[in-house]
C-alpha atoms as a PDB file:
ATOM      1  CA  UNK A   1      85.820  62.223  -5.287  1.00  0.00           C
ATOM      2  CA  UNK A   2      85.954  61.364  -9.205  1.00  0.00           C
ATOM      3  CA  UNK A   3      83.379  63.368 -11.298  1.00  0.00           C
ATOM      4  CA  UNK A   4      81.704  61.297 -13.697  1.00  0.00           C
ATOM      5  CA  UNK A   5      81.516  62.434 -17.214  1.00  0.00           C
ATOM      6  CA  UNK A   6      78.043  63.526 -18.292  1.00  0.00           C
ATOM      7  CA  UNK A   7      78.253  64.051 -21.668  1.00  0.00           C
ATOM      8  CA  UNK A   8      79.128  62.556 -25.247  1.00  0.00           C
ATOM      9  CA  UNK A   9      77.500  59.950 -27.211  1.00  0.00           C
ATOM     10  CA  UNK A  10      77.352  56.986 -24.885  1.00  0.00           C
ATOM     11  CA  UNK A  11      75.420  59.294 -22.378  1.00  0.00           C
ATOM     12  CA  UNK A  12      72.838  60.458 -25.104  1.00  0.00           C
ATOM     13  CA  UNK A  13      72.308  56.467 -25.660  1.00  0.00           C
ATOM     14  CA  UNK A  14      71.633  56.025 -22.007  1.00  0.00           C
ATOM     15  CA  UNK A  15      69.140  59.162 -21.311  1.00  0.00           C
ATOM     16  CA  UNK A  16      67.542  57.955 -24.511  1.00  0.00           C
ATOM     17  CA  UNK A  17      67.402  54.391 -23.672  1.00  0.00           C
ATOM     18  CA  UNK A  18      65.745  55.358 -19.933  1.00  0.00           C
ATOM     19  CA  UNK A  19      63.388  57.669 -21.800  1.00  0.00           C
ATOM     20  CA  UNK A  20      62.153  54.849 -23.987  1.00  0.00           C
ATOM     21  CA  UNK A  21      61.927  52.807 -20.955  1.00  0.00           C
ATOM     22  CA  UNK A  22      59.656  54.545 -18.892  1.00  0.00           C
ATOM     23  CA  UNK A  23      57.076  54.846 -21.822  1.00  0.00           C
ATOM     24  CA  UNK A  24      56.355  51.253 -20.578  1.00  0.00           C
ATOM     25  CA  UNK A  25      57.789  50.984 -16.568  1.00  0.00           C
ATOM     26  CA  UNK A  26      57.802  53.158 -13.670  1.00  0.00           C
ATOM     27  CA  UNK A  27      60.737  55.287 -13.514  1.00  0.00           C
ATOM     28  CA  UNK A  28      62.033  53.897 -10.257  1.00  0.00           C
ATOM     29  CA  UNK A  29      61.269  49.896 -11.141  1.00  0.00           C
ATOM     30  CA  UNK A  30      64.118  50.291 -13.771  1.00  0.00           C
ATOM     31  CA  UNK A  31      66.921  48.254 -13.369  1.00  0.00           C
ATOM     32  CA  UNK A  32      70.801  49.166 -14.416  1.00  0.00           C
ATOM     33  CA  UNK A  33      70.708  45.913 -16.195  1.00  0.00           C
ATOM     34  CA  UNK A  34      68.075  46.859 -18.366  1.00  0.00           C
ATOM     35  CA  UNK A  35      68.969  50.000 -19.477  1.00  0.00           C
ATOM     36  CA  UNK A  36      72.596  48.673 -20.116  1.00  0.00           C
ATOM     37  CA  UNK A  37      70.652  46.447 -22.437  1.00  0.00           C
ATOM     38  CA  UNK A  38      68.203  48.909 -24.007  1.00  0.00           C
ATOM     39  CA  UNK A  39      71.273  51.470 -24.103  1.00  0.00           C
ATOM     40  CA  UNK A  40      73.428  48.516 -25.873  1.00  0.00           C
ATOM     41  CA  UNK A  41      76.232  49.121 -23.431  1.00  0.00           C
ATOM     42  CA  UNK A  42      77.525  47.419 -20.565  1.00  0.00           C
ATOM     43  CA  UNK A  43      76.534  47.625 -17.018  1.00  0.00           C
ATOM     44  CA  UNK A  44      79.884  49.043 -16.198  1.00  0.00           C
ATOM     45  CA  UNK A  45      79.909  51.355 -18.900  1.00  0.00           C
ATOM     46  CA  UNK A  46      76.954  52.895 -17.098  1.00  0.00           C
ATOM     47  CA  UNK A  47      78.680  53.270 -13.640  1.00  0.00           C
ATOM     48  CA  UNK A  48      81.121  55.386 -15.910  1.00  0.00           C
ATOM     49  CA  UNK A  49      78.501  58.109 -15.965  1.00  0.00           C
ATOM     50  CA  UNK A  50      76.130  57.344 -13.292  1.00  0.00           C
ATOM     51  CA  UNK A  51      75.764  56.228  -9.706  1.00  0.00           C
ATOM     52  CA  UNK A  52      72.376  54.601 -10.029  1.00  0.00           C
ATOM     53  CA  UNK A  53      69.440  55.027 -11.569  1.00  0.00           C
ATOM     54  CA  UNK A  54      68.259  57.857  -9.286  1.00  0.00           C
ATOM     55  CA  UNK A  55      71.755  59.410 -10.007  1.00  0.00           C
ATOM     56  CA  UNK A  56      70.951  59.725 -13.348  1.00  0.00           C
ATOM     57  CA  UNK A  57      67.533  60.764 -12.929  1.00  0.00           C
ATOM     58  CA  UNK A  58      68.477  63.552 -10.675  1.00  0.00           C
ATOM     59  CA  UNK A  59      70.667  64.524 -13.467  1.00  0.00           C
ATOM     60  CA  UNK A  60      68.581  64.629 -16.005  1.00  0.00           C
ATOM     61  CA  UNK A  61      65.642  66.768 -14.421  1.00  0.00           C
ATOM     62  CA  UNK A  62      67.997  69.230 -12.660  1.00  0.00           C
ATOM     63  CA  UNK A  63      69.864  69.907 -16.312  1.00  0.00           C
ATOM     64  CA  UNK A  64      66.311  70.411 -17.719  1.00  0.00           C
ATOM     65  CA  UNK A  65      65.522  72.461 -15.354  1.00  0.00           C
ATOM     66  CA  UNK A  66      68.700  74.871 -14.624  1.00  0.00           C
ATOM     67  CA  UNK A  67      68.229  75.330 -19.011  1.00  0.00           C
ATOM     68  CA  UNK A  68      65.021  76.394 -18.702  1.00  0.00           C
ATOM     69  CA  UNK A  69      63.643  80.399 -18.333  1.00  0.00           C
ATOM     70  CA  UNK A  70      60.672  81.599 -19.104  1.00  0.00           C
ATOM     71  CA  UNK A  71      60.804  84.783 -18.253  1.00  0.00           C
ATOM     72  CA  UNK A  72      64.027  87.411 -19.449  1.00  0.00           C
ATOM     73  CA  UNK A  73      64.232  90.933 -16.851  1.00  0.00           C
ATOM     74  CA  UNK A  74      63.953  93.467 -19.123  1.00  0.00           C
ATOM     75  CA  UNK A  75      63.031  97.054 -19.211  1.00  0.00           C
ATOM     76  CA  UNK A  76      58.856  97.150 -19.787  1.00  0.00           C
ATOM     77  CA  UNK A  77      56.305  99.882 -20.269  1.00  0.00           C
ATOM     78  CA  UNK A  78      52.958  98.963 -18.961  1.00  0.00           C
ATOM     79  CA  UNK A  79      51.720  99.725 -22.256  1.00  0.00           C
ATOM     80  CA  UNK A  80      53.579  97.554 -24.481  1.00  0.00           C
ATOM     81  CA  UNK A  81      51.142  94.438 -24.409  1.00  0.00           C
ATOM     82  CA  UNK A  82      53.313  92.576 -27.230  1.00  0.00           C
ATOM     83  CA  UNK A  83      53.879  89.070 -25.960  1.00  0.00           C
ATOM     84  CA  UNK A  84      57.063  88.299 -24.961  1.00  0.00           C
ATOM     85  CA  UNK A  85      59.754  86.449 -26.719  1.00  0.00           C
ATOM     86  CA  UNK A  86      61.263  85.015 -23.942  1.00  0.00           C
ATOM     87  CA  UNK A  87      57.622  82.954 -23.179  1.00  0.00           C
ATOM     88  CA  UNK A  88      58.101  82.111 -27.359  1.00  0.00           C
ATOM     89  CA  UNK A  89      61.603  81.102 -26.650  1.00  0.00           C
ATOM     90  CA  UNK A  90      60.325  79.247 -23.800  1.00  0.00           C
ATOM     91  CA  UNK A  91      57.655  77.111 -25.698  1.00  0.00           C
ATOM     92  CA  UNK A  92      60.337  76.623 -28.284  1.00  0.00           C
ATOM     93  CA  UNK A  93      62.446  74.653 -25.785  1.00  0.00           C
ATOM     94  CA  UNK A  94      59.985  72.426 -24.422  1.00  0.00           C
ATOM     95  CA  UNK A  95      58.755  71.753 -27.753  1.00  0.00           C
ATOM     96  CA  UNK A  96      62.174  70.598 -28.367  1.00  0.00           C
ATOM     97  CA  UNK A  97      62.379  68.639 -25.608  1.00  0.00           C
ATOM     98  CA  UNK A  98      58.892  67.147 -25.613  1.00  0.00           C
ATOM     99  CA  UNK A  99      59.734  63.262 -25.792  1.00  0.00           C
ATOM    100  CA  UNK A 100      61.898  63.923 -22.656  1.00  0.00           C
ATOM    101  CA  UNK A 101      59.277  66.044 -21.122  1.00  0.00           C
ATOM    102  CA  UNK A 102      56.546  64.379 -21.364  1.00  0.00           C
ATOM    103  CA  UNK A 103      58.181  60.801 -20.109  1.00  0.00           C
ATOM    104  CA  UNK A 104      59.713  62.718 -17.040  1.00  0.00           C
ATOM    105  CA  UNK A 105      56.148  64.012 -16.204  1.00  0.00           C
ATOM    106  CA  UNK A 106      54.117  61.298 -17.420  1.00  0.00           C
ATOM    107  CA  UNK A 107      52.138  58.693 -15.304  1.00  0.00           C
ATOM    108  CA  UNK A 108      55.635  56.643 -15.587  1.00  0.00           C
ATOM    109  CA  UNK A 109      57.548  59.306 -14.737  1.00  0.00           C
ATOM    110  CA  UNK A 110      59.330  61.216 -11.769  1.00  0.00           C
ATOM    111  CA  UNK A 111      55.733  62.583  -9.526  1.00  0.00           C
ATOM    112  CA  UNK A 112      57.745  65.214  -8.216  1.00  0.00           C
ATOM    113  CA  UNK A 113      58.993  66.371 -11.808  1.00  0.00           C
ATOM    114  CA  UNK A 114      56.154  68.361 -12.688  1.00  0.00           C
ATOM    115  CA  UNK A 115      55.862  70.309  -9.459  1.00  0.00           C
ATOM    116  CA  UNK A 116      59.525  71.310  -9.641  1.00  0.00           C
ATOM    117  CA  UNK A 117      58.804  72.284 -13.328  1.00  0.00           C
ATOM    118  CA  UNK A 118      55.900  74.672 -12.077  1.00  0.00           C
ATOM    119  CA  UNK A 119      58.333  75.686  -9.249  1.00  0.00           C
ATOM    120  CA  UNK A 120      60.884  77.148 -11.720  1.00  0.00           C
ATOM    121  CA  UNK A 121      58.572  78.300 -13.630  1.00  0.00           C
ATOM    122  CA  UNK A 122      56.500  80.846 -11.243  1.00  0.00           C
ATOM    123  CA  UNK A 123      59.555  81.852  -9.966  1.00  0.00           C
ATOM    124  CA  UNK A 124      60.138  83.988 -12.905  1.00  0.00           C
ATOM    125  CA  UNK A 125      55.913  84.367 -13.473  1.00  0.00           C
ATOM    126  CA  UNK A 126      56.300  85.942  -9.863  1.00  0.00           C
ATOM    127  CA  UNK A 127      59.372  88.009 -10.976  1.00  0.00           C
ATOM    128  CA  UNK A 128      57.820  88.680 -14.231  1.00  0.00           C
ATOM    129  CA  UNK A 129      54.629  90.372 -12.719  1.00  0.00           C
ATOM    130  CA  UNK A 130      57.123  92.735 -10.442  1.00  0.00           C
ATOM    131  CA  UNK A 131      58.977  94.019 -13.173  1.00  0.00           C
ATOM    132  CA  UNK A 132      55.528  94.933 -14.885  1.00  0.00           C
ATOM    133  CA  UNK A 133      53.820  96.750 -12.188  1.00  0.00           C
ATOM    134  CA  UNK A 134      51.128  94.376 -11.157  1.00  0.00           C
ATOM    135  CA  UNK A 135      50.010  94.536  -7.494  1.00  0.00           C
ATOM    136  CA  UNK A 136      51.614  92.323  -4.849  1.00  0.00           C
ATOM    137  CA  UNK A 137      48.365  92.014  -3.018  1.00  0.00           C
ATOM    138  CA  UNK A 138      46.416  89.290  -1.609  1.00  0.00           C
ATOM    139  CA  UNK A 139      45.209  87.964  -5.523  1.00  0.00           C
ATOM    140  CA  UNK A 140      48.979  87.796  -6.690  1.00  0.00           C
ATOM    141  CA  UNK A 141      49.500  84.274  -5.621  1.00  0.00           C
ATOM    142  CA  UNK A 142      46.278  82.959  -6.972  1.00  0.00           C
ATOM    143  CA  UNK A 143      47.266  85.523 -10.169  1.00  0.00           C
ATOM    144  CA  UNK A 144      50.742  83.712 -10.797  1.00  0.00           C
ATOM    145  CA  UNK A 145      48.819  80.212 -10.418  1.00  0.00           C
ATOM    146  CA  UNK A 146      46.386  81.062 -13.511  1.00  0.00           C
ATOM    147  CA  UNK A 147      49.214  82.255 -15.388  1.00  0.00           C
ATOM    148  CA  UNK A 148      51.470  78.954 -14.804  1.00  0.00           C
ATOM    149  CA  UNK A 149      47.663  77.020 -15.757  1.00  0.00           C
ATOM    150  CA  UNK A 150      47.436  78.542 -18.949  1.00  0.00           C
ATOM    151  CA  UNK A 151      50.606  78.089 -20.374  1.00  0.00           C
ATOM    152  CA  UNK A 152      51.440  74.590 -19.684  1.00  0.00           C
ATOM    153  CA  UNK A 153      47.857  73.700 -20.611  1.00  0.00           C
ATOM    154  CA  UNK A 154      48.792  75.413 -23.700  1.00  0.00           C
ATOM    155  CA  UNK A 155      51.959  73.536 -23.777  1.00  0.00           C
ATOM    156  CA  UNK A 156      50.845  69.758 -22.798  1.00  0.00           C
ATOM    157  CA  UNK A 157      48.517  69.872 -25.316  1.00  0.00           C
ATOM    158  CA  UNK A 158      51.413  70.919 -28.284  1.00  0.00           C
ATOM    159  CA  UNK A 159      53.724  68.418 -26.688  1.00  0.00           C
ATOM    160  CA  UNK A 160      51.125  65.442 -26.689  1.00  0.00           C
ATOM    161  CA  UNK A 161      50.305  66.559 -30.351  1.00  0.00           C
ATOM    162  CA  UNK A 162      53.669  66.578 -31.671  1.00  0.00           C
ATOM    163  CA  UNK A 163      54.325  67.528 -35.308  1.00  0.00           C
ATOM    164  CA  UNK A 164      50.476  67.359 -35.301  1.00  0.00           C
ATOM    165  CA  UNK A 165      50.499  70.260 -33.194  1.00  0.00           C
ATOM    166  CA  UNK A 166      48.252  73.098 -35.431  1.00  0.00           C
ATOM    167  CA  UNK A 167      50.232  76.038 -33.801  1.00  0.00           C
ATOM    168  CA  UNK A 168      53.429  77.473 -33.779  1.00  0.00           C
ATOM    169  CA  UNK A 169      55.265  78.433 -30.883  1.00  0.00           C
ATOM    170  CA  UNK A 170      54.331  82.422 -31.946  1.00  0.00           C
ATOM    171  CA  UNK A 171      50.655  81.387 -31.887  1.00  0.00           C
ATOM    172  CA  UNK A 172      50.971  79.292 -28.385  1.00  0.00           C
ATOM    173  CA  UNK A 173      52.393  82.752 -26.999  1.00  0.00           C
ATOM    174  CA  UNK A 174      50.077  84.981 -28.677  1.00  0.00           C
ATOM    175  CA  UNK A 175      47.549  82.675 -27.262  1.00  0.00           C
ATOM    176  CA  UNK A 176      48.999  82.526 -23.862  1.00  0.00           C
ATOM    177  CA  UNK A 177      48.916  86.187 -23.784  1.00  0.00           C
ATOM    178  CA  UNK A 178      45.618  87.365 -23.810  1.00  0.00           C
ATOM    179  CA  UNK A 179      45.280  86.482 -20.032  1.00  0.00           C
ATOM    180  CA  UNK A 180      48.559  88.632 -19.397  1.00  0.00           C
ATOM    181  CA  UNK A 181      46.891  91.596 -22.287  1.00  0.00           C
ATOM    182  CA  UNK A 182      44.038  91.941 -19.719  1.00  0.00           C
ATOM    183  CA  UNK A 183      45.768  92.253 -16.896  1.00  0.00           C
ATOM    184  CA  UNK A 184      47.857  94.504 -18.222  1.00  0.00           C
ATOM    185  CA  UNK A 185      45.683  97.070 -19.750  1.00  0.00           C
ATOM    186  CA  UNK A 186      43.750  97.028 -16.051  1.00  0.00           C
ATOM    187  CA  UNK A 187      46.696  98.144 -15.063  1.00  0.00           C
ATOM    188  CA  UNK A 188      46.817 100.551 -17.684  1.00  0.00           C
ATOM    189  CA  UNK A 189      43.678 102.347 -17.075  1.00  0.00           C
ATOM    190  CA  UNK A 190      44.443 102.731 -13.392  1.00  0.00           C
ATOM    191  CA  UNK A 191      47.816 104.705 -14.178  1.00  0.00           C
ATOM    192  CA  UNK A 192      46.197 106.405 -17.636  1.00  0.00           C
ATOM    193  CA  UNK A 193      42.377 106.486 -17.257  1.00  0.00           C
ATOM    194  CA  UNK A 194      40.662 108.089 -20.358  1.00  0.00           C
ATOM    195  CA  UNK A 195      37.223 108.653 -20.561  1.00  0.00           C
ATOM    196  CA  UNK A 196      34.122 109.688 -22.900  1.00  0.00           C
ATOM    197  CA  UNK A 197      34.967 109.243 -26.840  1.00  0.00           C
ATOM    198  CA  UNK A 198      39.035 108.719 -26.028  1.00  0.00           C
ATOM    199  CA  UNK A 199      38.684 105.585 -24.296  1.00  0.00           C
ATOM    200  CA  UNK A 200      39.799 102.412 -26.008  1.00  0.00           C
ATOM    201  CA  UNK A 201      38.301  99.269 -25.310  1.00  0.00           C
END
């Protein structure tokens, strides 16, 4: 079996051109022919890098996604409650990729897209939570679901705002981590509980 060449200038011009092209078309009604068009290639060009349409679809999402972390392993004390730079690294890469985000998950887009987005993405909420002590009990999955729900509200609404956006990606994670900062110090009090004038709200 050849492998087809996914990469270089003439495959930027195609991802672009089907990006562009689902702003105004369902992602599956697109045709080879016009993307060649949009692209300014030739149909055959195309078959030089894709299969189909679905090929490079497929592509696309599953290079987004194998990029993509959220969350780094590293060592943690329960009562460090900095926000993590991994999560600012994180909204610093969809930010990047926001035009391609937002057409893969849009009302155009790939319906599955989004839910293997979340997927990935409390995968390492789940694995996150471990490594920081928090209780695998009956409330974790309903725990790692708030989480996911707070950050990608967080991040939809930079992504549909653009350069309009009024936060940075520091202030989306210091935002996104005050749900995380109580959880945390809840934690905290259980495993050092101070009382009378000591305690700190």
């Amino acid at each position: 079996m050849i492998m087809k060449k996914k990469t270089g200038n003439t495959c930027r011009r195609i991802r672009e051109a089907y990006i562009s092209l689902i702003g105004d078309k369902p992602y599956d009604r697109i045709s080879v022919r016009e993307l060649a068009q949009a692209a300014h290639i030739q149909r055959s060009t195309f078959y030089q890098y894709y299969d189909s349409i679905n090929d490079l679809i497929t592509s696309m999402e599953a290079e987004l996604l194998d990029e993509m972390v959220f969350y780094v392993d590293t060592e943690f004390d329960i009562r460090d409650i900095r926000p993590l730079d991994s999560v600012r690294d994180w909204f610093c890469w969809c930010m990047e990729r926001r035009r391609c985000l937002l057409a893969l998950m849009g009302e155009n887009g790939d319906p599955f897209f989004e839910e293997k987005f979340k997927q990935k993405v409390c995968v390492d909420i789940n694995r996150m939570m471990s490594t920081e002590g928090m209780p695998e009990d009956g409330l974790r999955p309903f725990c790692v679901e708030l989480t996911y729900s707070i950050h990608f509200s967080l991040l939809k609404f930079a992504m549909q705002l653009g350069d309009r956006c009024p936060f940075s990606a520091e202030e989306l994670t210091r935002l996104s981590n005050y749900w995380r900062t109580c959880a945390l110090k809840a934690e905290q009090e259980k495993k050092f509980p101070v009382s009378g004038k000591n305690k700190r709200i």
